[in-house]
Structures are given as structure tokens and as C-alpha cells.
C-alpha atoms as a PDB file:
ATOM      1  CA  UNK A   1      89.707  42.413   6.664  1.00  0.00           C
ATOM      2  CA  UNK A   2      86.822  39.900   7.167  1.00  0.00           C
ATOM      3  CA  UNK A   3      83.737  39.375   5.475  1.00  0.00           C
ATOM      4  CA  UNK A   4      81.764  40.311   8.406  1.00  0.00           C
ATOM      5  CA  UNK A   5      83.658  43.999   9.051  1.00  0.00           C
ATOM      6  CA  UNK A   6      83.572  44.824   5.554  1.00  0.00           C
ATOM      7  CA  UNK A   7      79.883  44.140   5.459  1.00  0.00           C
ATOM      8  CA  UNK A   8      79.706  46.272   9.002  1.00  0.00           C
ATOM      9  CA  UNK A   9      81.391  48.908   7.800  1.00  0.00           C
ATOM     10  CA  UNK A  10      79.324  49.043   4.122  1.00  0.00           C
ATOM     11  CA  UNK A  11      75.850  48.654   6.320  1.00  0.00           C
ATOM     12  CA  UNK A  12      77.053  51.759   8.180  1.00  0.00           C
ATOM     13  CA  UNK A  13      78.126  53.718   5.616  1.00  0.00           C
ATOM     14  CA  UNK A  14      74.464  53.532   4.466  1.00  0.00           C
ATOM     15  CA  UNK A  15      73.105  54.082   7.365  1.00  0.00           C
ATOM     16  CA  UNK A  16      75.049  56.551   9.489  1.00  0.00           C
ATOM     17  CA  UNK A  17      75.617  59.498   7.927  1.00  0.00           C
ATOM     18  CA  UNK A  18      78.755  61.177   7.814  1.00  0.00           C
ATOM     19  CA  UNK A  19      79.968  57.149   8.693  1.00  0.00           C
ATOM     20  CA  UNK A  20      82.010  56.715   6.036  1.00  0.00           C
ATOM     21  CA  UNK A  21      84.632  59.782   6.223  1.00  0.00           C
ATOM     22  CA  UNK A  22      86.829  61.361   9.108  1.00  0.00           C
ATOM     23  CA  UNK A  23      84.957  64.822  10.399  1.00  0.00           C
ATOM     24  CA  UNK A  24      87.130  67.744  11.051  1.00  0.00           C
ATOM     25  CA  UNK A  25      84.916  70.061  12.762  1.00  0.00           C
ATOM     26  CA  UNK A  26      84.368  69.069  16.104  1.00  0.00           C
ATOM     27  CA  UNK A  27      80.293  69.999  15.808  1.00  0.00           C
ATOM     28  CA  UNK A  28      80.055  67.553  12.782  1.00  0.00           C
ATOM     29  CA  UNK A  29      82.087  64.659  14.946  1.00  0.00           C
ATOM     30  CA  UNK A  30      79.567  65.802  17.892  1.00  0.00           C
ATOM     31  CA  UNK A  31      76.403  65.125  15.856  1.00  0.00           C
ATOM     32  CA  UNK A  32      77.765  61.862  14.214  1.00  0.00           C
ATOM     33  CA  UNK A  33      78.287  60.395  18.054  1.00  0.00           C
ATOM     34  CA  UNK A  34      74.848  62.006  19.210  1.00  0.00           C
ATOM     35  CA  UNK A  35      72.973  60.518  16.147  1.00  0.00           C
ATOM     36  CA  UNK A  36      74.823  57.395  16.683  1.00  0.00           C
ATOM     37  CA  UNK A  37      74.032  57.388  20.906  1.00  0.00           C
ATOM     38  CA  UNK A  38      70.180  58.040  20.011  1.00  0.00           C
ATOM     39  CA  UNK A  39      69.986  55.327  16.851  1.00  0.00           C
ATOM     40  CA  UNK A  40      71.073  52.606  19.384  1.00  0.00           C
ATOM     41  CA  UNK A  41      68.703  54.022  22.362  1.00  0.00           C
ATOM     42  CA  UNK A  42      66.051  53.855  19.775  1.00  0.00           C
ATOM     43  CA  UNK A  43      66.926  50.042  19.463  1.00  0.00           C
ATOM     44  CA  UNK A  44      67.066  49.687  22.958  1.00  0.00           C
ATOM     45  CA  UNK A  45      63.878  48.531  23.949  1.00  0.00           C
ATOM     46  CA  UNK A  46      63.845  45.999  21.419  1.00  0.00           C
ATOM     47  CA  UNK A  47      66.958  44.561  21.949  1.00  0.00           C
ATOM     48  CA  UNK A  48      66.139  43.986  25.669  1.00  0.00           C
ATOM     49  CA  UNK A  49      62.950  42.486  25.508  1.00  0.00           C
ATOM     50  CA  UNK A  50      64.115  40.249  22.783  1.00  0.00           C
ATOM     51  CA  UNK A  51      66.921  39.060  25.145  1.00  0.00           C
ATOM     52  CA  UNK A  52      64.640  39.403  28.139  1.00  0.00           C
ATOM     53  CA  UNK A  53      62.343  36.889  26.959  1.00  0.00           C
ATOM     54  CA  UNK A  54      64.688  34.319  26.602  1.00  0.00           C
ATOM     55  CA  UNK A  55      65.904  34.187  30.210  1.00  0.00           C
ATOM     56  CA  UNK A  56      64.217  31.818  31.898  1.00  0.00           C
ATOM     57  CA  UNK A  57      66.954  29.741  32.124  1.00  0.00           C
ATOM     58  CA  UNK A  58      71.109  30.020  32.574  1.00  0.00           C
ATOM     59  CA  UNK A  59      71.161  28.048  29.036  1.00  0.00           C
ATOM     60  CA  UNK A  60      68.691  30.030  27.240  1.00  0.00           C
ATOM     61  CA  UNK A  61      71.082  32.768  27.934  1.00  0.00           C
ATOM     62  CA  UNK A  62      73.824  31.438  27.033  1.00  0.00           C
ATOM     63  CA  UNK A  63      73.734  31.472  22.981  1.00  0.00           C
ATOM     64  CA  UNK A  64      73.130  34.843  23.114  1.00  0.00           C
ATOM     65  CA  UNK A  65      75.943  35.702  25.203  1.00  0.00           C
ATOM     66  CA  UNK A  66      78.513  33.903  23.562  1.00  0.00           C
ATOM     67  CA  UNK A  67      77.156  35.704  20.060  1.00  0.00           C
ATOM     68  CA  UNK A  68      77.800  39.363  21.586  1.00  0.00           C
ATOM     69  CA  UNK A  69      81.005  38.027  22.202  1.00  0.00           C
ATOM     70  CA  UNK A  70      82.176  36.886  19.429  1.00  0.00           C
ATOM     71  CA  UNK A  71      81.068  40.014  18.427  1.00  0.00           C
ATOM     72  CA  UNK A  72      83.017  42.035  20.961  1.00  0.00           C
ATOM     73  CA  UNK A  73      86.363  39.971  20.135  1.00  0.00           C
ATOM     74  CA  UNK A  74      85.949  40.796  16.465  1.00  0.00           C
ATOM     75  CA  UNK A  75      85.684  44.571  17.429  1.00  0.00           C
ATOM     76  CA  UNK A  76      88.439  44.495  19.879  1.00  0.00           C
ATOM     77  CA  UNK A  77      90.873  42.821  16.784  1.00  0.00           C
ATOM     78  CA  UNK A  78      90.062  45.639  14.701  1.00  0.00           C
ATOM     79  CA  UNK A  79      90.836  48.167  17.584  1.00  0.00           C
ATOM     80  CA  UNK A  80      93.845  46.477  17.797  1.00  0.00           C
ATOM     81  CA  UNK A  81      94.796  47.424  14.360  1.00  0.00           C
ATOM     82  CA  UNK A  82      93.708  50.907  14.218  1.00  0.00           C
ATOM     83  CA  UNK A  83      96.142  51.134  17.420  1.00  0.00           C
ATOM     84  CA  UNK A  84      98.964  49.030  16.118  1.00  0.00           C
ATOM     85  CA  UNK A  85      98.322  51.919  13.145  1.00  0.00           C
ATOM     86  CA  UNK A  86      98.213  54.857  14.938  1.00  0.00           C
ATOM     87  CA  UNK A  87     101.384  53.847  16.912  1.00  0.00           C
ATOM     88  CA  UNK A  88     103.294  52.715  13.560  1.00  0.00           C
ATOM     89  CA  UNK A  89     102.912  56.396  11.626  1.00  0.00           C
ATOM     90  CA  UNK A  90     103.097  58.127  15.468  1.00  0.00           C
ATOM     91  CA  UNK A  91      99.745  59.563  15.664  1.00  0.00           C
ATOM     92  CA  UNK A  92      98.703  61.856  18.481  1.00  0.00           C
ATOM     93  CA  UNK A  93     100.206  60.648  21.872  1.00  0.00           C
ATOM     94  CA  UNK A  94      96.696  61.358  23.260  1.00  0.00           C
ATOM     95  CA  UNK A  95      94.852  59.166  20.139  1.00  0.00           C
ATOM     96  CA  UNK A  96      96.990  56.392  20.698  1.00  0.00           C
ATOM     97  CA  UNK A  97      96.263  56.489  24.929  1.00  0.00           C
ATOM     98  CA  UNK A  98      93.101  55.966  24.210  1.00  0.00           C
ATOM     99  CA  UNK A  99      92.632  53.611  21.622  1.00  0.00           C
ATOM    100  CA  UNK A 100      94.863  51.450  24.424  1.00  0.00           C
ATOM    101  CA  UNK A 101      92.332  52.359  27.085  1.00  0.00           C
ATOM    102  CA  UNK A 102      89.767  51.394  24.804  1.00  0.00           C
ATOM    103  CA  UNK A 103      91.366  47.626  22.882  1.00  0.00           C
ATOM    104  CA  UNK A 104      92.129  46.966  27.094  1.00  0.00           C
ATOM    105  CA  UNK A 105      88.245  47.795  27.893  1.00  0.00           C
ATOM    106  CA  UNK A 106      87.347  45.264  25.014  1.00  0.00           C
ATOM    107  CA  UNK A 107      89.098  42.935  26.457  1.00  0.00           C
ATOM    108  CA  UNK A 108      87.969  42.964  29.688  1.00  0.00           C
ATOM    109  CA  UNK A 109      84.868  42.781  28.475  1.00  0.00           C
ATOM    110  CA  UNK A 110      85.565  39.635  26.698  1.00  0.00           C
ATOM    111  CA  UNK A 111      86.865  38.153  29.815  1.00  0.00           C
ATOM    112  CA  UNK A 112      83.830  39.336  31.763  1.00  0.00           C
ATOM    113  CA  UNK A 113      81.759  37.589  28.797  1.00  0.00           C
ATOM    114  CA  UNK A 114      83.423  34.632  28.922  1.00  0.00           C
ATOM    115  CA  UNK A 115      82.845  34.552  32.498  1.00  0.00           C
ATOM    116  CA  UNK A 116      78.939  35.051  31.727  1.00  0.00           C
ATOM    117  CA  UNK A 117      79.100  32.468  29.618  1.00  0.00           C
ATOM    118  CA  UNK A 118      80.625  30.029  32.458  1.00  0.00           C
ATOM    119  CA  UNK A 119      78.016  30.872  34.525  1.00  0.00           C
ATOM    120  CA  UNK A 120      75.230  29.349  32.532  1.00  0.00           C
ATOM    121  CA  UNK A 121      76.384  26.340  33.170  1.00  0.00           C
ATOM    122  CA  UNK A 122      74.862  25.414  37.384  1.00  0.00           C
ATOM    123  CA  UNK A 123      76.996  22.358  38.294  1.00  0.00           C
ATOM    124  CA  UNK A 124      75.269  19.453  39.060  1.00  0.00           C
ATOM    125  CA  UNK A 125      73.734  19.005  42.916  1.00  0.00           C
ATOM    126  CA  UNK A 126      76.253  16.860  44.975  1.00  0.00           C
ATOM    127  CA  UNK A 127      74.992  13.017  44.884  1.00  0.00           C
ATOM    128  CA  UNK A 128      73.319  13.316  41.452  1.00  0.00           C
END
């Protein structure tokens, strides 16, 4: 496990309560992923004019997309392992669907990302 989950994982554990251990009741599960939905909306605003006032420019943009992917492809590994997991002890047939639907969503993303990324770059005019 890297540096950077463990850290992750210890930063939530602090911060998100009921983080750190699987919920049975279905209420409890239903809070953490409402408190977890309104924490980030909270953060919303910030985040977007933060990365709003940097685009001016295709390169000005691009730092900060190549960071969330990065970040995205480090998510998507550990996905990948909770799936690879799952399917190893044969967890729920249902669980293990969508953890698939889920590592495959990451990595579209990363491909979409990457694409982003691409498209900072405008190609020189012809002549120049």
C-alpha cells in the first residue's frame, strides 16, 4: 500500500466518521454517504473557483488536470484490489458487479483525462 493511500485513508479516518469500520445497518451506511456527499459539496465552491481562476489558458489547465489524474489512477489501482479481493474469497455476485462497473468507470475516466490533458496542448498555426 503506498504512502499516499495510507495517509488517505488515516486523514479520513479522522475526519469521516464512522470512516474507518464497515457499517451494518443500512441507516448508518446511509448517513456515512450523505455526510460524505455534503462534506465535498461544502468544498465545492472552493475547489471551483480555485481551478476557475486558473483557466485562462489550455496550459494553465493543464497541471491541474494531470494532478486529478494521477489521482484518479491511484484510486482506480486500489479498486482494482478490493475487486481482485472480493472475487478471490467469492464475495456477493452483486458486490463484485459493481466494483467492475465502478474500476471500468475509473478508467474511463482516466482515458477521458488523459484526453483533457491532450487538449491543452493547441498545435501550432500552419506556416509558423
Amino acid at each position: 500500500m503506498s504512502v499516499r493511500r495510507t495517509f488517505k485513508q488515516a486523514l479520513a479516518a479522522l475526519t469521516s466518521p464512522g470512516w474507518s469500520y464497515a457499517h451494518t445497518d443500512p441507516e448508518q451506511l446511509h448517513q456515512v454517504l450523505a455526510e460524505q456527499t455534503a462534506a465535498a459539496n461544502r468544498e465545492a465552491a472552493d475547489h471551483a473557483d480555485g481551478a476557475a481562476a486558473w483557466n485562462n489558458a489550455g496550459l494553465h489547465v493543464q497541471p491541474g488536470v494531470l494532478e486529478v489524474r494521477r489521482d484518479v489512477l491511484a484510486d482506480v489501482h486500489y479498486l482494482e484490489g478490493l475487486l481482485i479481493g472480493a472475487r478471490r474469497r467469492g464475495l456477493d455476485a452483486e458486490l463484485i458487479e459493481r466494483l467492475a462497473a465502478a474500476v471500468d468507470s475509473g478508467h474511463e475516466l482516466t482515458v477521458l483525462l488523459a484526453d483533457a490533458a491532450r487538449a491543452t496542448i493547441t498545435a501550432p498555426a500552419a506556416g509558423h
